[in-house]
Protein backbone atom coordinates (compact mmCIF):
# COMPACT_ATOMS: atom_id res chain seq x y z
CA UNK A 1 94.74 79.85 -51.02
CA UNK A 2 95.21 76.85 -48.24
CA UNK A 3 93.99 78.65 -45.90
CA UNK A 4 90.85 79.70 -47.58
CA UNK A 5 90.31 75.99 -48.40
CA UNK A 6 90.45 75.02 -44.63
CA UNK A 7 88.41 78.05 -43.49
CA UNK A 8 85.99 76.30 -46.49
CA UNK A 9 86.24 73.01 -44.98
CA UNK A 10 86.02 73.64 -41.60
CA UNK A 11 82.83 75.59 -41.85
CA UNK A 12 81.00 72.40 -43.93
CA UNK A 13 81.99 70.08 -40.92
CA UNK A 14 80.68 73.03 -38.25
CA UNK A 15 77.15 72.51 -40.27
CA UNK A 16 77.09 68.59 -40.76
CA UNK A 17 79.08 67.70 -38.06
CA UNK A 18 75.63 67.63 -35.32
CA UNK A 19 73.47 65.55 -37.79
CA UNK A 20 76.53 62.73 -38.52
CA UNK A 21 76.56 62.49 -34.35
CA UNK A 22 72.73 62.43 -33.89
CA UNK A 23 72.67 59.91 -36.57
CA UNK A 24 75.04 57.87 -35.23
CA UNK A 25 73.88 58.05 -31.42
CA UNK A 26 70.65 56.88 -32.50
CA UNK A 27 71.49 53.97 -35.02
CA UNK A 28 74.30 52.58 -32.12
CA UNK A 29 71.86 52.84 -28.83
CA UNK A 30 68.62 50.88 -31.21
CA UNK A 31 71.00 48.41 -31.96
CA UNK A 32 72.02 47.82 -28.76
CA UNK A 33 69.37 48.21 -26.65
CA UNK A 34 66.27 45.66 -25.77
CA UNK A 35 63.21 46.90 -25.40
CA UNK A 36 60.72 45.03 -23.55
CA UNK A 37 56.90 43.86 -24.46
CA UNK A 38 54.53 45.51 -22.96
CA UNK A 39 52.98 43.21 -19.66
CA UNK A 40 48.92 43.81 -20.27
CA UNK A 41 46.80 44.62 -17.08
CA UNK A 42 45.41 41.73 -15.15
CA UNK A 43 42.76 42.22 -12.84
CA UNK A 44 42.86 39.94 -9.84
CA UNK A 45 39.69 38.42 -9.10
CA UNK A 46 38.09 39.08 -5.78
CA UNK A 47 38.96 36.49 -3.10
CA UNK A 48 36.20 34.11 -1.83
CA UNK A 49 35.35 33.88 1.88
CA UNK A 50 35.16 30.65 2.94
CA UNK A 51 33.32 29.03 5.97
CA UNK A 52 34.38 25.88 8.18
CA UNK A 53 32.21 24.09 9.79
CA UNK A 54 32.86 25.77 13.06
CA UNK A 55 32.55 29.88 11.26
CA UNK A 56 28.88 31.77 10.68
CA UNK A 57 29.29 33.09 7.27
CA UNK A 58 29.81 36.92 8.47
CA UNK A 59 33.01 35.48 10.45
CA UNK A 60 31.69 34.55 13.54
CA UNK A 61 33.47 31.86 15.53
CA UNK A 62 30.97 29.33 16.89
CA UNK A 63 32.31 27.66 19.68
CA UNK A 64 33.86 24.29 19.01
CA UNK A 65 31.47 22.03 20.79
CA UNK A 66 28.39 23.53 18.85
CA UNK A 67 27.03 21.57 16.07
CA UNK A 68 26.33 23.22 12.86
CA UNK A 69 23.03 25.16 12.24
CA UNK A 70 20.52 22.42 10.24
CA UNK A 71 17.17 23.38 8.69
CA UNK A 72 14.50 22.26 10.44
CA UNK A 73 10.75 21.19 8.59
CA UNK A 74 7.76 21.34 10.12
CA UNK A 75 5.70 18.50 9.18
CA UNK A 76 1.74 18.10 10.26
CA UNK A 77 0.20 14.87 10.70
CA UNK A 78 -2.72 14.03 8.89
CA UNK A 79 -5.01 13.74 12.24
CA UNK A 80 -3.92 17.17 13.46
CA UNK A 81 -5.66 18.44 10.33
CA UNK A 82 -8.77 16.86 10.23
CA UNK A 83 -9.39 16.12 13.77
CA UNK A 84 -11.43 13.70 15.38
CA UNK A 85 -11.85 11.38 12.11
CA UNK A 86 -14.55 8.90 13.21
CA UNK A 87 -18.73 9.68 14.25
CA UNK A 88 -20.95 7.59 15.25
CA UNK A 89 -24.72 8.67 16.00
CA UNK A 90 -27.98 7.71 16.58
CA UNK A 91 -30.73 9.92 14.68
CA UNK A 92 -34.39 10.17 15.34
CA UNK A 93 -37.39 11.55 13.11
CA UNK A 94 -40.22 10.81 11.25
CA UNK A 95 -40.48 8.79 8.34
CA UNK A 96 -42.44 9.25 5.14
CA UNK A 97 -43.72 6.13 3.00
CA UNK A 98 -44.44 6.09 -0.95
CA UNK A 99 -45.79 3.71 -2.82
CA UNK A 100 -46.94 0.48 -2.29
CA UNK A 101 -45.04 0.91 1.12
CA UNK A 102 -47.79 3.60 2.30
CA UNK A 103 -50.78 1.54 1.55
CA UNK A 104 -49.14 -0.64 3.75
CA UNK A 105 -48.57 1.24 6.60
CA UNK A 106 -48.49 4.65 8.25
CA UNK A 107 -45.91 7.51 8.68
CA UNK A 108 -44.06 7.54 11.88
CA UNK A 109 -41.11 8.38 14.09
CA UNK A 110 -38.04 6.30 13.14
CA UNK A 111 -34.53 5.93 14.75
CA UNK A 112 -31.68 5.11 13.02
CA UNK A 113 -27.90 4.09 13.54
CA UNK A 114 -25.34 6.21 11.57
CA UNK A 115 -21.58 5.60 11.18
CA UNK A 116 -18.89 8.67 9.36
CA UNK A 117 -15.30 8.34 8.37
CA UNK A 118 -13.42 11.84 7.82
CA UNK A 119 -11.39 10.51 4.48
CA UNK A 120 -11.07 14.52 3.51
CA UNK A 121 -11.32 18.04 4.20
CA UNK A 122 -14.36 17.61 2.02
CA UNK A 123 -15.46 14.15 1.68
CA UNK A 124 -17.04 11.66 4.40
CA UNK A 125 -17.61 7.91 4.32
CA UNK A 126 -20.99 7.05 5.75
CA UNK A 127 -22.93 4.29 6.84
CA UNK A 128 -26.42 3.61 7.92
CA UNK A 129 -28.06 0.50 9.43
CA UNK A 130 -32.16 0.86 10.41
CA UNK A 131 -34.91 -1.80 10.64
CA UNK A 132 -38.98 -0.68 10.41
CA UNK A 133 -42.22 -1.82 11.42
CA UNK A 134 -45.07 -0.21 9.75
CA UNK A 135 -48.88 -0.93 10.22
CA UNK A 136 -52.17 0.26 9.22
CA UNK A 137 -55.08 -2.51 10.01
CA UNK A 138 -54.40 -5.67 9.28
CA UNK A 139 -51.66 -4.96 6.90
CA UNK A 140 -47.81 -4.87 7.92
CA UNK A 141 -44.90 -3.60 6.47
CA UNK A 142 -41.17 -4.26 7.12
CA UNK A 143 -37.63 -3.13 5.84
CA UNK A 144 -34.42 -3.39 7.17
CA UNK A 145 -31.42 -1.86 5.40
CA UNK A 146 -27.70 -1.18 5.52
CA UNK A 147 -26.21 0.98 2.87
CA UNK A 148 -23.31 3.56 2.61
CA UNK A 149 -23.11 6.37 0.97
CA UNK A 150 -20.70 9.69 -0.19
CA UNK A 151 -21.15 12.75 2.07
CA UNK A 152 -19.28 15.83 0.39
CA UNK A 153 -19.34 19.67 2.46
CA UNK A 154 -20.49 22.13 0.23
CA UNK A 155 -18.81 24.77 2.09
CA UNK A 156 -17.66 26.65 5.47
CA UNK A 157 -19.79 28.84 7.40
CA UNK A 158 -18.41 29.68 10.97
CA UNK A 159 -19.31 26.05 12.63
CA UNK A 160 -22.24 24.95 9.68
CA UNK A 161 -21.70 23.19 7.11
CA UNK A 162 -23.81 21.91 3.98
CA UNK A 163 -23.85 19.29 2.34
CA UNK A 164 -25.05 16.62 0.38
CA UNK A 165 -24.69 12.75 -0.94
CA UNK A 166 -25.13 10.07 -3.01
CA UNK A 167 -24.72 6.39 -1.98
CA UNK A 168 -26.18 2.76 -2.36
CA UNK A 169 -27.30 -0.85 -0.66
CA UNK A 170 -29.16 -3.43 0.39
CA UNK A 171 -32.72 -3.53 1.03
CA UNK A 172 -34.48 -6.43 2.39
CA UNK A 173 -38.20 -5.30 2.87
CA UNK A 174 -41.83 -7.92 3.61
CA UNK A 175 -45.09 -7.17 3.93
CA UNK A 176 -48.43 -8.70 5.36
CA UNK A 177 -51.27 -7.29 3.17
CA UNK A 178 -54.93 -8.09 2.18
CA UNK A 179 -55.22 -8.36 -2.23
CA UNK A 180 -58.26 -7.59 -4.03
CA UNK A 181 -60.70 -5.81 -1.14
CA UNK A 182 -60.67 -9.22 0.39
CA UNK A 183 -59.63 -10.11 3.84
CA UNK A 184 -57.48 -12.42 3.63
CA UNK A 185 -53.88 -12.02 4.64
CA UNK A 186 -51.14 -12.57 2.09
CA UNK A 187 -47.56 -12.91 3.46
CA UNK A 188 -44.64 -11.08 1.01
CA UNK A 189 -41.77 -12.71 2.13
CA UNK A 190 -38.35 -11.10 2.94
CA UNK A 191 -35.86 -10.72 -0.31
CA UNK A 192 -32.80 -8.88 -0.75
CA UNK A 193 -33.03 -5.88 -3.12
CA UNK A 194 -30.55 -3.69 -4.57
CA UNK A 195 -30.92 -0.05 -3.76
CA UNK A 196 -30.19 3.77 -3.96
CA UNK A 197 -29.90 6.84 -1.42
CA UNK A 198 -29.75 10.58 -1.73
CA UNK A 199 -29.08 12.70 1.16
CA UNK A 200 -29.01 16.40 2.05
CA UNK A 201 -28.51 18.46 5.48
CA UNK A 202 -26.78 20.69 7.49
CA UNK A 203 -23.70 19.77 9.62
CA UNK A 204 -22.82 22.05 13.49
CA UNK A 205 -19.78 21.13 14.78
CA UNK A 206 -20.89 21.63 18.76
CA UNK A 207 -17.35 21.04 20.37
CA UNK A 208 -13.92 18.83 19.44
CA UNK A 209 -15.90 15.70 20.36
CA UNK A 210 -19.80 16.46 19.47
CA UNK A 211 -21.72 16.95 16.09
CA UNK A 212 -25.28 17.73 15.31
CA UNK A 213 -26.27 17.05 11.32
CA UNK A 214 -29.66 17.57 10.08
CA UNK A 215 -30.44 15.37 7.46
CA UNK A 216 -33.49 14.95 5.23
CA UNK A 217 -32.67 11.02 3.85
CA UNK A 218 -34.58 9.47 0.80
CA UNK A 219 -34.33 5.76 0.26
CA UNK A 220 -35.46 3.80 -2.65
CA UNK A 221 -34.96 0.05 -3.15
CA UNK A 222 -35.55 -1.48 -6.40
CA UNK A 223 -38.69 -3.31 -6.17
CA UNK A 224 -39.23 -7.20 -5.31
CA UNK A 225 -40.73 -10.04 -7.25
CA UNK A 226 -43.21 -12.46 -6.10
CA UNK A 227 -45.05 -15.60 -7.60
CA UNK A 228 -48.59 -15.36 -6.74
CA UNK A 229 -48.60 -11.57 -6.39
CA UNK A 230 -47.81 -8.48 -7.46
CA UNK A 231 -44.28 -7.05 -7.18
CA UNK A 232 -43.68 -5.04 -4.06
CA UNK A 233 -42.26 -1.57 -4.88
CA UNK A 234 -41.79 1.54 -2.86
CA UNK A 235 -39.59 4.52 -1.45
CA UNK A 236 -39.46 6.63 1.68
CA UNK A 237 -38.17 9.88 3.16
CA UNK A 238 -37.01 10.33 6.72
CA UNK A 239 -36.14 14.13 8.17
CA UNK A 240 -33.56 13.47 11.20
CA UNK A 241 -31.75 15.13 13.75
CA UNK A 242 -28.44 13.02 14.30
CA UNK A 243 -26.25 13.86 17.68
CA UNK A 244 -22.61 12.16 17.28
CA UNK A 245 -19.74 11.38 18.86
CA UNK A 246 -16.45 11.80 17.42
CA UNK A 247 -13.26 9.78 18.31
């Protein structure tokens, strides 16, 4: 009967004895082993190049006595880009009168002094100085002037150039004349009078240092007051060809 027991007994620890052992392993090695965190991935960044003073950026040495590379500007002056800023000329042509000024004397050729500044691309100072004699008969008529004026381009075509102008000055015009059919001489004497111009005409530039304008000039200074006679009132037109040197 013992042994039957034992035979009993032995064949219940054959079956449970693996699973007490695996059981045990496992419980013994978690308790005594430590298991480390995982480390996460950590990308590197990339490394930077960097340049001395005396390295080109793709890693070529510049030898030591060279001075770094600078940036260099180009500047223009402003007299390289407009040129020869200054004209002077001397224009010649006729001369229309209106008004009382042509009862008082008859249409010639004038000449006249002209004086340009180059401000702009565009614009152009101007100044004119002239002084007439006029006659028809007995009858005499003078002005002498010296205004200034605006002179804009219009535009660019190969060496012409259009353009046209407003300006202003002073007028100081006299007159000799006979009153009333009679013929008697009545003397206007000189006074200053405010006045306006208009100007239009064609610009050649002939070289660096030479200009030729063609210039149809209309002048008209407010009229002048007089005590024993009437008021002395007028305009003219003069068509010119102006040569001028530019410095």
């Amino acid at each position: 009967m013992k042994d039957i027991h034992f035979k009993i007994l032995g064949l219940i620890l054959i079956m449970i004895g693996p699973f007490c052992f695996n059981s045990y392993a496992q419980t013994h090695v978690h308790n005594n082993t430590q298991i480390a965190a995982p480390v996460p991935n950590v990308i590197a960044p990339p490394k930077q190049q960097i340049s001395t003073p005396n390295q080109m950026p793709q890693g070529k040495v510049i030898p030591p006595n060279t001075k770094p590379i600078q940036k260099q500007y180009i500047t223009y002056a402003k007299e390289s880009v407009l040129g020869k800023r200054h004209y002077i000329g001397l224009g010649f042509g006729q001369m229309f009168l209106f008004g009382d000024y042509a009862s008082l004397g008859e249409d010639k050729i004038v000449f006249d002094l002209y004086y340009q500044f180059k401000s702009s691309l565009m614009f152009k100072l101007i100044a004119n100085v002239h002084a007439h004699k006029f006659e028809i008969g007995k009858q005499v008529f003078k002005t002498k002037s010296a205004n200034f004026g605006i002179k804009a381009k219009i535009f660019d075509y190969d060496k012409f150039s259009p353009f046209v102008g407003l300006g202003f000055g002073l007028y100081w015009p006299s007159a000799e004349r006979t009153l009333n059919n009679s013929n008697s001489i009545i003397k206007a004497d000189t006074k200053t009078a405010f006045g306006l111009n208009a100007f239009t005409g064609l610009d050649l530039d002939v070289s660096e240092r030479f200009n030729l304008s063609f210039m149809a000039h209309y002048h008209k200074p407010f009229s002048v007051s007089y005590d024993n006679q009437p008021d002395l009132s007028g305009a003219y037109l003069k068509l010119l060809i102006i040569p001028s040197y530019r410095f």
